[in-house]
Every structure is written in structure tokens, then in C-alpha cells.
C-alpha atoms as a PDB file:
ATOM      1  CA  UNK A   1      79.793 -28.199   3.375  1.00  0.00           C
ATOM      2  CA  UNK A   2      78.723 -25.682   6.193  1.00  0.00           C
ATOM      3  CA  UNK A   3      78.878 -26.880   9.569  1.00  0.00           C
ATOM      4  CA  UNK A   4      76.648 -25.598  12.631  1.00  0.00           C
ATOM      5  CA  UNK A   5      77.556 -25.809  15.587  1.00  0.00           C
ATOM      6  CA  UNK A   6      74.681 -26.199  18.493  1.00  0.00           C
ATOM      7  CA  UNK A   7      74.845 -25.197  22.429  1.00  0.00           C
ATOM      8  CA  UNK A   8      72.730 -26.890  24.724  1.00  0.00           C
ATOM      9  CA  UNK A   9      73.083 -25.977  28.417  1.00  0.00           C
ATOM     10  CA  UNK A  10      71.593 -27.764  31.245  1.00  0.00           C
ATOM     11  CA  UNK A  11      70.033 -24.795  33.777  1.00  0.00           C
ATOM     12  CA  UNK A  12      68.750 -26.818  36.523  1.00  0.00           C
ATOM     13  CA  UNK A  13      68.672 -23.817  38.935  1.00  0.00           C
ATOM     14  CA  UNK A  14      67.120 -21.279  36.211  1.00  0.00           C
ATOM     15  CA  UNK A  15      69.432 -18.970  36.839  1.00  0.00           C
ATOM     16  CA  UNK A  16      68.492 -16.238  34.330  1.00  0.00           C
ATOM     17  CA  UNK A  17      66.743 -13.846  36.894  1.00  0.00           C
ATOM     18  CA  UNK A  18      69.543 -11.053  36.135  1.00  0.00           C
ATOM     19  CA  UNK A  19      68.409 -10.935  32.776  1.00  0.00           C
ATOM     20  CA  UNK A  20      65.797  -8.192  32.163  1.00  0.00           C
ATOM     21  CA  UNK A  21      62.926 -10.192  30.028  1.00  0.00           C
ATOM     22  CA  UNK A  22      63.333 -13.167  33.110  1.00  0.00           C
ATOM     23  CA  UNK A  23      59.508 -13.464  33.970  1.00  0.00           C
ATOM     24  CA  UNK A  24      58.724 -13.516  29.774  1.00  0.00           C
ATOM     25  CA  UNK A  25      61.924 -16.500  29.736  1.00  0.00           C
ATOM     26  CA  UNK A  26      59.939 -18.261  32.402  1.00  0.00           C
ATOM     27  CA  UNK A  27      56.564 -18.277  31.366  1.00  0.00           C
ATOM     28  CA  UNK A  28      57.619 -19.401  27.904  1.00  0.00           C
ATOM     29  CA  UNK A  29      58.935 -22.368  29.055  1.00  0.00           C
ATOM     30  CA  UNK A  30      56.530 -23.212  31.387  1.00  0.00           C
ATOM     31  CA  UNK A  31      54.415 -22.722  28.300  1.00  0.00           C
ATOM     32  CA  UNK A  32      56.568 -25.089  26.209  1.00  0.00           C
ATOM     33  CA  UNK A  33      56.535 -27.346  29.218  1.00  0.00           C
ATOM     34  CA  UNK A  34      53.146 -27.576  30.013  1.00  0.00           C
ATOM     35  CA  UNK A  35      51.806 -28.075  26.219  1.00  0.00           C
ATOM     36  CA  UNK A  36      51.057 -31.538  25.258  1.00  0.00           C
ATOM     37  CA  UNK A  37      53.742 -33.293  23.356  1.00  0.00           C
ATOM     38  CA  UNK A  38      55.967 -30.258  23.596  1.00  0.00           C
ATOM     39  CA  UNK A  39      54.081 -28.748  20.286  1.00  0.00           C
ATOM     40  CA  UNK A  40      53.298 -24.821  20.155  1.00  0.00           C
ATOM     41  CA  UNK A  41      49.986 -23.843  18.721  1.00  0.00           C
END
């Protein structure tokens, strides 16, 4: 048996800005965000 392990970090400030593709990180999750129920279409 394989085990995975998952990361999930709590960003409260957003600080991702030094990455280049920030603005595309953003929108997408205020896309995720803003869907209803959380589904992509």
C-alpha cells in the first residue's frame, strides 16, 4: 500500500504576489470562490 501525503496551507494574507502567474492564481480562486457550490463548469 502507497501512501500520499497531502499539504494544505492556510494563506490568509494571499501572499503569492512574488510569484509571476499571481493575477492568473487570483482570479482562479476568486473563480472557484464565487461559483455556486464550489463546482467548476
Amino acid at each position: 500500500m502507497t501512501e500520499h501525503w497531502i499539504a494544505i496551507e492556510c494563506n490568509p494574507n494571499g501572499q503569492w504576489g512574488w510569484l509571476p502567474n499571481a493575477p492568473a492564481i487570483t482570479e482562479a480562486f476568486a473563480d472557484i470562490l464565487s461559483t455556486e457550490g464550489g463546482s467548476r463548469s
